[in-house]
C-alpha atoms as a PDB file:
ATOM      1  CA  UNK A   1     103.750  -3.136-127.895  1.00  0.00           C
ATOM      2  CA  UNK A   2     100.035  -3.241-129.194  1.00  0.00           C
ATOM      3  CA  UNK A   3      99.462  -1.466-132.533  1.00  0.00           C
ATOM      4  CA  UNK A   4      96.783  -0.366-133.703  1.00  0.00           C
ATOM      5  CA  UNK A   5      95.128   1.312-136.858  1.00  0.00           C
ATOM      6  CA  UNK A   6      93.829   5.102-136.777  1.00  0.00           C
ATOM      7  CA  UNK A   7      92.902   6.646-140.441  1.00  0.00           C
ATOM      8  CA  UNK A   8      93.397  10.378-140.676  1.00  0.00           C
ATOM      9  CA  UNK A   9      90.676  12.505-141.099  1.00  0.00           C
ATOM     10  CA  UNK A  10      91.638  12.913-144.882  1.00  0.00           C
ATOM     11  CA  UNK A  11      91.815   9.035-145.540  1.00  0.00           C
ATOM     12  CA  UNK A  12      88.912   8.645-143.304  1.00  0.00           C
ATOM     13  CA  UNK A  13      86.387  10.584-145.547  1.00  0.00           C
ATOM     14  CA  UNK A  14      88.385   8.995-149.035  1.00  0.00           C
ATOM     15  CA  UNK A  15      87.435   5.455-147.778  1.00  0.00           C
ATOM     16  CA  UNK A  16      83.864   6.451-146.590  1.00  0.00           C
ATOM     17  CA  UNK A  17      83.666   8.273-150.468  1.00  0.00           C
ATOM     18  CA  UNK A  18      84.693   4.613-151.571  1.00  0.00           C
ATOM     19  CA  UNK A  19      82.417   2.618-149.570  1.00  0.00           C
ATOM     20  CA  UNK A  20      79.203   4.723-150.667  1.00  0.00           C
ATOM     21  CA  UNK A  21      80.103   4.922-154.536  1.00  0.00           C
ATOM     22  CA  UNK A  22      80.644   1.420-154.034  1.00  0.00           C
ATOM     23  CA  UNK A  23      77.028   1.445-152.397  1.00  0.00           C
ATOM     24  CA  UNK A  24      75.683   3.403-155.022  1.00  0.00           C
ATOM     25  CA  UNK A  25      76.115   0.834-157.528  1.00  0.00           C
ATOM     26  CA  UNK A  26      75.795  -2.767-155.277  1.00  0.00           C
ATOM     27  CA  UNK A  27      75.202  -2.606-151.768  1.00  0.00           C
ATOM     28  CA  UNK A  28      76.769  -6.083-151.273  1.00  0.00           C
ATOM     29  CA  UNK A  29      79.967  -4.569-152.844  1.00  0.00           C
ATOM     30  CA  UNK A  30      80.404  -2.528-150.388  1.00  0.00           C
ATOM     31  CA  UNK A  31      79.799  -4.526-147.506  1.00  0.00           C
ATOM     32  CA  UNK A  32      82.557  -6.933-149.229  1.00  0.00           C
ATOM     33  CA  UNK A  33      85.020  -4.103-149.590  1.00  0.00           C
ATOM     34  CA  UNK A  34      85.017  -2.846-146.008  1.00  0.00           C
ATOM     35  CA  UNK A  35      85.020  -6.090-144.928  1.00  0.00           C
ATOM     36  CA  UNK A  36      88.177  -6.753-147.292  1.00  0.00           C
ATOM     37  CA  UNK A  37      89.745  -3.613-145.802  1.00  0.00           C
ATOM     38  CA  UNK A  38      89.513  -4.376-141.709  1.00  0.00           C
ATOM     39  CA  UNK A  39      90.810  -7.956-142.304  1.00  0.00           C
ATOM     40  CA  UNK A  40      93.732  -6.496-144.787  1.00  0.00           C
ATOM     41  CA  UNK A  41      94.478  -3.413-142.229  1.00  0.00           C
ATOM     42  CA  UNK A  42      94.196  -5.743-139.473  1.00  0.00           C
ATOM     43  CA  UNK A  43      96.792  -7.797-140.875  1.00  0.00           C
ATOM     44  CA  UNK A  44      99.435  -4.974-140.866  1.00  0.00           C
ATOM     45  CA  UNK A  45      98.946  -5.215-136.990  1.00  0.00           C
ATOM     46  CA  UNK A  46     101.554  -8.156-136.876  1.00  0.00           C
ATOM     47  CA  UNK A  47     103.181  -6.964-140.399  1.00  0.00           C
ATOM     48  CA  UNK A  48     103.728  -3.565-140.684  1.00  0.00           C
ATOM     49  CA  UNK A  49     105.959  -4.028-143.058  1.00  0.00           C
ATOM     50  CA  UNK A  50     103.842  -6.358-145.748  1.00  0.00           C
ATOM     51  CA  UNK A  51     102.726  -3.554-147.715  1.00  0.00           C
ATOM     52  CA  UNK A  52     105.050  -2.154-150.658  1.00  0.00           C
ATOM     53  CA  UNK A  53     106.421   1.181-151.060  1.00  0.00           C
ATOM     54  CA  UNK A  54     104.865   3.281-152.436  1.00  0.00           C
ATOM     55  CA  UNK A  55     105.820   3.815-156.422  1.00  0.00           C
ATOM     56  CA  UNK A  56     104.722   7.057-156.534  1.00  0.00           C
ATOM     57  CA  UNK A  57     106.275   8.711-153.623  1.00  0.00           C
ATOM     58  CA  UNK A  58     109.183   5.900-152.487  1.00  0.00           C
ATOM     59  CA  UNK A  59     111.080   8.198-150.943  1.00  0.00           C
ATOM     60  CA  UNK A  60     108.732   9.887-148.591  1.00  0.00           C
ATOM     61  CA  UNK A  61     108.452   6.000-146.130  1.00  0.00           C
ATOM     62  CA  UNK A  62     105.205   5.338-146.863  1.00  0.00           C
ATOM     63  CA  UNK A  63     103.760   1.888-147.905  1.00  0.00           C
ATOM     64  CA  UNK A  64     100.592   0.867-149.394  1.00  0.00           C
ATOM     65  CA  UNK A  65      98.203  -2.352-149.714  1.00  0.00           C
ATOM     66  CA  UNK A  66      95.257  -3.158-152.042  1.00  0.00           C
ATOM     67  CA  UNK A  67      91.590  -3.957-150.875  1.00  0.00           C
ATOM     68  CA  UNK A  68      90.672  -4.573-155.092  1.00  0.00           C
ATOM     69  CA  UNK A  69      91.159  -1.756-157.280  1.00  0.00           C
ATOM     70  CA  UNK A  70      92.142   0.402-154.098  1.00  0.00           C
ATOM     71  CA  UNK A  71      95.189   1.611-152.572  1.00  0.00           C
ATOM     72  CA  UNK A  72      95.346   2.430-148.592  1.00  0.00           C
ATOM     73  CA  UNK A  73      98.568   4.576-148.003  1.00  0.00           C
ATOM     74  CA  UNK A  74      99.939   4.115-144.744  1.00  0.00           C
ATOM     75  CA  UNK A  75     102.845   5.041-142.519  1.00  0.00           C
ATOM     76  CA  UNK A  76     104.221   2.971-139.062  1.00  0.00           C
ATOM     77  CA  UNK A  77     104.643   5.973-136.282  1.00  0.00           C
ATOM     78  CA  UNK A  78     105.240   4.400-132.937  1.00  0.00           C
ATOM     79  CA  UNK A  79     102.496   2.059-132.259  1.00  0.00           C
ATOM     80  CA  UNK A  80      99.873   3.294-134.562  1.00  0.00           C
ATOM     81  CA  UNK A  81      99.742   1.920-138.317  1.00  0.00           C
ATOM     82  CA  UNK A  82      97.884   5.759-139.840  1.00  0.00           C
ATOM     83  CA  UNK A  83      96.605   5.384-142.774  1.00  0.00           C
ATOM     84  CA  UNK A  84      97.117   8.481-144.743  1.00  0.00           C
ATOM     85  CA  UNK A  85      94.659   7.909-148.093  1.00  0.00           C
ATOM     86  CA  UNK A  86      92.729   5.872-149.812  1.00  0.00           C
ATOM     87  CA  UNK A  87      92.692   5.932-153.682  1.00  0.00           C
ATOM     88  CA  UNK A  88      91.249   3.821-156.297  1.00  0.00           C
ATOM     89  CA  UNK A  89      93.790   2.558-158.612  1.00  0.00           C
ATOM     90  CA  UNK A  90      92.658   4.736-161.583  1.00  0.00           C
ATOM     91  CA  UNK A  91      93.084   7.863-159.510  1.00  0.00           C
ATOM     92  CA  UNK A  92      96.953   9.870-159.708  1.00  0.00           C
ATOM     93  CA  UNK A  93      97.006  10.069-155.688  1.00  0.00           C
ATOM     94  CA  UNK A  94      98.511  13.025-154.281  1.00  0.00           C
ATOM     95  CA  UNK A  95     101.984  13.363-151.735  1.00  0.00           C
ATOM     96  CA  UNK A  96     101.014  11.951-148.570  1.00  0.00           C
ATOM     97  CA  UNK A  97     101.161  13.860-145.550  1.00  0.00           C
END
């Protein structure tokens, strides 16, 4: 089986929000952070599993890593790893869907 990662169109827009406030206030920052984020994603690829539960919502299945102060939600369907939101760790994230 070959996994791969797909971000939904939700999470998509929260982690390009991210990556331009990041921008906003260094430009190298941000470069840093979404490089952070395709090596961490990339590592759920061979462990889908690495990530925690998620606190917040542990009964719902879905797991979470940290790129620095942010969260990426994500959920193991068949061969795709989705992330499902991105949230900085200040933020009360809503119920993934």
């Amino acid at each position: 089986m070959t996994r791969r990662i797909d971000f939904t169109p939700r999470a998509r827009a929260q982690f390009l929000a991210a990556v331009d406030y990041i921008h906003s206030e260094r430009p190298s920052a941000a470069r840093a952070f979404r490089e952070g984020s395709n090596e961490v994603l990339k590592h759920l690829i061979r462990l889908p599993d690495a990530g925690r539960t998620i606190p917040e919502f542990s009964q719902l299945g879905f797991r979470e890593v940290l790129v620095g102060r942010y969260r990426f939600f994500y959920r193991l369907q068949g061969d795709v790893i989705w992330v499902v939101g991105v949230w900085h760790d200040a933020q009360i994230p809503d119920e993934p869907v």
